[in-house]
N, C-alpha and C. Protein backbone atom coordinates (compact mmCIF):
# COMPACT_ATOMS: atom_id res chain seq x y z
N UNK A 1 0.85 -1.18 0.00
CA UNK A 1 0.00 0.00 0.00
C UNK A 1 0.90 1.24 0.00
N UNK A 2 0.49 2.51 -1.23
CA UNK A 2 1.80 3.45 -0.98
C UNK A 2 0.58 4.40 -0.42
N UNK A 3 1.60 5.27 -0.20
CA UNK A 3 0.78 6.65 0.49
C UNK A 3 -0.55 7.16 -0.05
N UNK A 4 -0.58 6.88 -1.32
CA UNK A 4 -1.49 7.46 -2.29
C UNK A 4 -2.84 6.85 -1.88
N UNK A 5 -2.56 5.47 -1.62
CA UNK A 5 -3.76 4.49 -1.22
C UNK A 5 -4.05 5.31 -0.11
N UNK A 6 -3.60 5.44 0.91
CA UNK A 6 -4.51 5.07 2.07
C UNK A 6 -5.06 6.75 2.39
N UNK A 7 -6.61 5.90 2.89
CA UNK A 7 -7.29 6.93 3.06
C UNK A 7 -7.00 8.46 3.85
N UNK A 8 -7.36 9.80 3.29
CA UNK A 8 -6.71 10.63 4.22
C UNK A 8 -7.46 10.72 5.42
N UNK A 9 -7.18 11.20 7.19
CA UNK A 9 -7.75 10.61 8.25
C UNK A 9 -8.52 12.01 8.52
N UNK A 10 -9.68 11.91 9.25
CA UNK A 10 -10.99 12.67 8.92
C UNK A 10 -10.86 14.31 9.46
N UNK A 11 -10.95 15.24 8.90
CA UNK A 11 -10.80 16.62 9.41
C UNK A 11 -11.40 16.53 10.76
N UNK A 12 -11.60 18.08 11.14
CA UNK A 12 -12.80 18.36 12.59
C UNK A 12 -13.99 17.75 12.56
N UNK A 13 -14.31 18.19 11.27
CA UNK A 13 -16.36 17.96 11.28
C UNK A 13 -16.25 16.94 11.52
N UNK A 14 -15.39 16.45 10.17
CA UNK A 14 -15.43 14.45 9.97
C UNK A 14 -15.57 13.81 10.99
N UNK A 15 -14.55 14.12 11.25
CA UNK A 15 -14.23 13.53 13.18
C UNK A 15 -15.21 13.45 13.79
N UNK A 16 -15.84 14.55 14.42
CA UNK A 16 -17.11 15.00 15.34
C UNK A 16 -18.50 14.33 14.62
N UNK A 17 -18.30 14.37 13.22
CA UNK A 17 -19.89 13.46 12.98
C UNK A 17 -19.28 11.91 13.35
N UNK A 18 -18.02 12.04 13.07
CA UNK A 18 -17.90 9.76 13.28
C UNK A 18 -17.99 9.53 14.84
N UNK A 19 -17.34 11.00 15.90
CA UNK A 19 -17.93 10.77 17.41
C UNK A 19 -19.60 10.48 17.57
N UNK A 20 -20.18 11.42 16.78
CA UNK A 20 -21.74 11.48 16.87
C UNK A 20 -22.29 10.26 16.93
N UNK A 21 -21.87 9.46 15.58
CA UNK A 21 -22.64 8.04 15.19
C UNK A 21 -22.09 7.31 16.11
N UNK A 22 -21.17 7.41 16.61
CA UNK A 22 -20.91 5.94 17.57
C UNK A 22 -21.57 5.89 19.11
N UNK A 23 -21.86 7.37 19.29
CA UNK A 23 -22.28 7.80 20.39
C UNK A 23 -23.72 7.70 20.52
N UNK A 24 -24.38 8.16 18.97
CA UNK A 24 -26.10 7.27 19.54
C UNK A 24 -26.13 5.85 19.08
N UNK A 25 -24.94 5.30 18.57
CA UNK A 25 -25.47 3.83 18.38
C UNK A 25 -25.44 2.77 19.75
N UNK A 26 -24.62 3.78 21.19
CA UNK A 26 -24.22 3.31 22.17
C UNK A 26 -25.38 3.65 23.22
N UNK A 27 -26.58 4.43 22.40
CA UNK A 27 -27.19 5.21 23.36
C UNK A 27 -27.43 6.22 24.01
N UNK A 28 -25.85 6.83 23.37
CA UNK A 28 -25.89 8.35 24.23
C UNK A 28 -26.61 9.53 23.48
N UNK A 29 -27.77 10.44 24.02
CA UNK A 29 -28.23 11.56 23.58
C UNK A 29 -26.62 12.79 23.08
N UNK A 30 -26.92 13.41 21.95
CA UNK A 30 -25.64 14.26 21.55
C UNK A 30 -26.03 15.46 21.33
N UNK A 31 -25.43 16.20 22.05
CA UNK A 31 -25.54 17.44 21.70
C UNK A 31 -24.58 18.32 20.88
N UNK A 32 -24.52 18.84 20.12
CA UNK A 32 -23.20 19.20 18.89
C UNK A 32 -22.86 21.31 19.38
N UNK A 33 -22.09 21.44 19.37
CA UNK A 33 -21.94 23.10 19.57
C UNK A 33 -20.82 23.63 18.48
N UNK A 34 -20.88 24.44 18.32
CA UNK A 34 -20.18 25.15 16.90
C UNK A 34 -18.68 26.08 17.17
N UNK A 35 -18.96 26.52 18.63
CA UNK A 35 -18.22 27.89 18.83
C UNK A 35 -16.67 26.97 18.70
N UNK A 36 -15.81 27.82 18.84
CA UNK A 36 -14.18 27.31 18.72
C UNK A 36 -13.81 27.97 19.83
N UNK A 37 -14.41 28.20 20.99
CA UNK A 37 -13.58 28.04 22.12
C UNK A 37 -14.24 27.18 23.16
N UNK A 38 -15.15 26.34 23.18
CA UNK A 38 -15.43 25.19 23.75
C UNK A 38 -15.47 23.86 23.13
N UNK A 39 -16.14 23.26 23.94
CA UNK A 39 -16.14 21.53 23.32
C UNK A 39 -17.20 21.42 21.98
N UNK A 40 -16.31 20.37 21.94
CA UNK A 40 -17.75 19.90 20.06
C UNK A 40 -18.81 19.31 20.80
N UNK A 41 -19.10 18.34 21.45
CA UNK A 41 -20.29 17.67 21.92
C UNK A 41 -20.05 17.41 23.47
N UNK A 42 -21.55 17.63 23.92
CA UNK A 42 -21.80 17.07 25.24
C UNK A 42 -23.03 15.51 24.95
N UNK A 43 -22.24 14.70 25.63
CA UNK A 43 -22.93 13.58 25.29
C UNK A 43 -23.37 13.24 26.76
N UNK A 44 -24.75 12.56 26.88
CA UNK A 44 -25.54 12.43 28.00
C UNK A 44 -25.94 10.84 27.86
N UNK A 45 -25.59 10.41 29.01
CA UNK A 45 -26.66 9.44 28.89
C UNK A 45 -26.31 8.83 30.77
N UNK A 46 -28.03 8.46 31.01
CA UNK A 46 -27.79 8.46 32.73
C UNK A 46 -26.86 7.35 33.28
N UNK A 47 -26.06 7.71 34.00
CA UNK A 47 -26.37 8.63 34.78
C UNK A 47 -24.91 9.70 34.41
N UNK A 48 -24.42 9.39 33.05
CA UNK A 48 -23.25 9.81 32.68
C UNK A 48 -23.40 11.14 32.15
N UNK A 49 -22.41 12.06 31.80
CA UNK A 49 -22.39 13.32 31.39
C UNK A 49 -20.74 13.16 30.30
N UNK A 50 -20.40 13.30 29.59
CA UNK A 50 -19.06 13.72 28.86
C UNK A 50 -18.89 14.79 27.89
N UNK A 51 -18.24 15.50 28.08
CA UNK A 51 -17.65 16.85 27.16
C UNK A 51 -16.61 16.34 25.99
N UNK A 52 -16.79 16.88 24.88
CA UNK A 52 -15.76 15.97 24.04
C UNK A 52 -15.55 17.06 22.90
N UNK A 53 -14.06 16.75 23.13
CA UNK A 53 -12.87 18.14 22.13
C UNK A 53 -12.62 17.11 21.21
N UNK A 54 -13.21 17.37 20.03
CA UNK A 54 -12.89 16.57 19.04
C UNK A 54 -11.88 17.11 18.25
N UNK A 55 -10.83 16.95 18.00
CA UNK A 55 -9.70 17.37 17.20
C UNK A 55 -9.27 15.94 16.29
N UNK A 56 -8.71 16.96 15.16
CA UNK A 56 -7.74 15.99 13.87
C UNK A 56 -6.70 15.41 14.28
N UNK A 57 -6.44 14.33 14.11
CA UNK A 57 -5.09 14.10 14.08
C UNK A 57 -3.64 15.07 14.55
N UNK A 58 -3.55 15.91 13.42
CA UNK A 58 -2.75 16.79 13.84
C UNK A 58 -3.17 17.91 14.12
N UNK A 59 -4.28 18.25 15.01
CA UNK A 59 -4.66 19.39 15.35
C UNK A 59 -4.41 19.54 16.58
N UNK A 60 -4.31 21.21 16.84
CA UNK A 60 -3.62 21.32 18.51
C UNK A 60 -5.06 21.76 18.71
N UNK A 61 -5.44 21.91 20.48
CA UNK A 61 -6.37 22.61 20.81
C UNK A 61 -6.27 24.55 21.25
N UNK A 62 -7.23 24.93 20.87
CA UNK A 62 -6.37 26.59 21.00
C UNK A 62 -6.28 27.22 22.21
N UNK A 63 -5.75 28.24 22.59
CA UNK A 63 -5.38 28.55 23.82
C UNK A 63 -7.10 28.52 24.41
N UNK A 64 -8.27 28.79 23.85
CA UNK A 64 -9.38 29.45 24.41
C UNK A 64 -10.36 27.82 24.93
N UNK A 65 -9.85 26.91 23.54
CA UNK A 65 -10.31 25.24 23.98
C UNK A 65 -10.03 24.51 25.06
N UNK A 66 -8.44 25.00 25.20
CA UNK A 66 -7.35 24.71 26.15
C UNK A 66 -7.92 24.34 28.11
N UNK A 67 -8.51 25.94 27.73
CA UNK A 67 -8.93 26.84 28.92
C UNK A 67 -10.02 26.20 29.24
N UNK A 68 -10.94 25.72 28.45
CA UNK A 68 -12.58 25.39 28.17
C UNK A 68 -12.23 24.08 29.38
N UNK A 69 -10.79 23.01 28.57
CA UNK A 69 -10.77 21.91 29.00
C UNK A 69 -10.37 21.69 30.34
N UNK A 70 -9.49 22.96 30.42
CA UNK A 70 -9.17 22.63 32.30
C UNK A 70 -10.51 23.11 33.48
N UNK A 71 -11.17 24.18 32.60
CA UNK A 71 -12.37 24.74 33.17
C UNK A 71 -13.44 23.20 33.35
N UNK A 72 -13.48 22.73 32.55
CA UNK A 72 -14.18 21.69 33.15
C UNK A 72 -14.05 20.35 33.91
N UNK A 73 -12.47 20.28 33.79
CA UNK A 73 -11.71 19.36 34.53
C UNK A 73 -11.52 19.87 35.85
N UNK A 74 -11.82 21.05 36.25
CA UNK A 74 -11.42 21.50 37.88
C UNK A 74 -12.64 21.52 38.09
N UNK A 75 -13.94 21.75 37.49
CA UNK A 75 -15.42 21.39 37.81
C UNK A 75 -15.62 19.80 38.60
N UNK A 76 -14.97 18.96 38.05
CA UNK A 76 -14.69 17.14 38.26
C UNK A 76 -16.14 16.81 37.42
N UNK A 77 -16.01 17.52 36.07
CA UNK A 77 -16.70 17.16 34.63
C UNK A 77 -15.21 16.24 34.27
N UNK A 78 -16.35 14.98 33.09
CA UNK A 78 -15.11 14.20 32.64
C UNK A 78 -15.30 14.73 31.05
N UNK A 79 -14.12 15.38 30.81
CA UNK A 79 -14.09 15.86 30.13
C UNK A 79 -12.64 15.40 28.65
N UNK A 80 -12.64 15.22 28.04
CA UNK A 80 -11.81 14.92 27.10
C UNK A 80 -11.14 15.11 25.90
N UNK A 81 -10.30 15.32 25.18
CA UNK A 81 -9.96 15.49 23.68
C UNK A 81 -9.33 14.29 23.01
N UNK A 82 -10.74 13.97 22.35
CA UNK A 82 -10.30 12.67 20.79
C UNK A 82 -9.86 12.75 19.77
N UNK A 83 -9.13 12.07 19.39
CA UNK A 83 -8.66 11.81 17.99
C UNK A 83 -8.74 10.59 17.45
N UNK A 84 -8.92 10.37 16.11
CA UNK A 84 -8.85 9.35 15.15
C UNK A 84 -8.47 8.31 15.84
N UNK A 85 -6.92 8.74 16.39
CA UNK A 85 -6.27 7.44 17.16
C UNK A 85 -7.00 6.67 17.98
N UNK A 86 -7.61 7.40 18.63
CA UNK A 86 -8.02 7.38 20.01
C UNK A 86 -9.47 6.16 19.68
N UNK A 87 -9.86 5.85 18.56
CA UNK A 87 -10.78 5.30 18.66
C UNK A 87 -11.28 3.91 19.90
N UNK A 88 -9.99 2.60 20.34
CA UNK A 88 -10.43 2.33 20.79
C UNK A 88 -10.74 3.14 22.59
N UNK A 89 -10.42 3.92 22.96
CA UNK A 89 -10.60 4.68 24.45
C UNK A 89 -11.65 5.47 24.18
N UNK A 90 -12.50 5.73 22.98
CA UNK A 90 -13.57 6.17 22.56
C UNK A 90 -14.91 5.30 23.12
N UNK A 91 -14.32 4.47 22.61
CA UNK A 91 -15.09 2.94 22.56
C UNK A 91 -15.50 2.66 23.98
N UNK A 92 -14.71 2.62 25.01
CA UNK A 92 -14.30 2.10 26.21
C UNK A 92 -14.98 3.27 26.85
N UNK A 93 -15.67 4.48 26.98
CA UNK A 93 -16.04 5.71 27.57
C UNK A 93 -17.38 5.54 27.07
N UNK A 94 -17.89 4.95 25.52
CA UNK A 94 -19.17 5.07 25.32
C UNK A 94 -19.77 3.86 26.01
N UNK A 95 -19.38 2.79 25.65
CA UNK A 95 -19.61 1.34 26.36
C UNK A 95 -20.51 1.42 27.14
């Protein structure tokens, strides 16, 4: 397989809709938000709550996301940033 083959790995949106589908196929209600200085989705399901920074592969989070993420980590919200990689610990949080 040369480089050319393999598929390129999914931008932001991409990303955040392939979090979406796995997340109601597990059950969880999704909520999607737009702004770029908080999280992409809050996903619910009882008695659980999760915040989720969906980033690319090679995407950093920005100083204002950054902030979003410790802001809700000193709340003792479980809060997170996924990537592509990350699929199976994705897996293991929706479960």
């Amino acid at each position: 397989m040369t480089y050319l083959d393999t598929p390129a790995p999914p931008g932001r949106y991409g990303w955040r809709l392939e979090i979406l589908g796995r997340a109601e196929f597990h059950g969880w209600h999704v909520r999607m938000f737009g702004a770029d200085w908080g999280p992409d989705l809050l996903l619910i399901r009882r008695p659980r709550l999760l915040w989720v920074f969906a980033e690319p592969e090679r995407g950093r989070l920005s100083a204002a996301r950054l902030a979003s993420l410790a802001e809700l980590r000193a709340c003792h919200q479980v809060a997170v940033v996924m990537r592509p990689t990350t699929i199976p610990q994705l897996e293991r949080l929706l479960a």
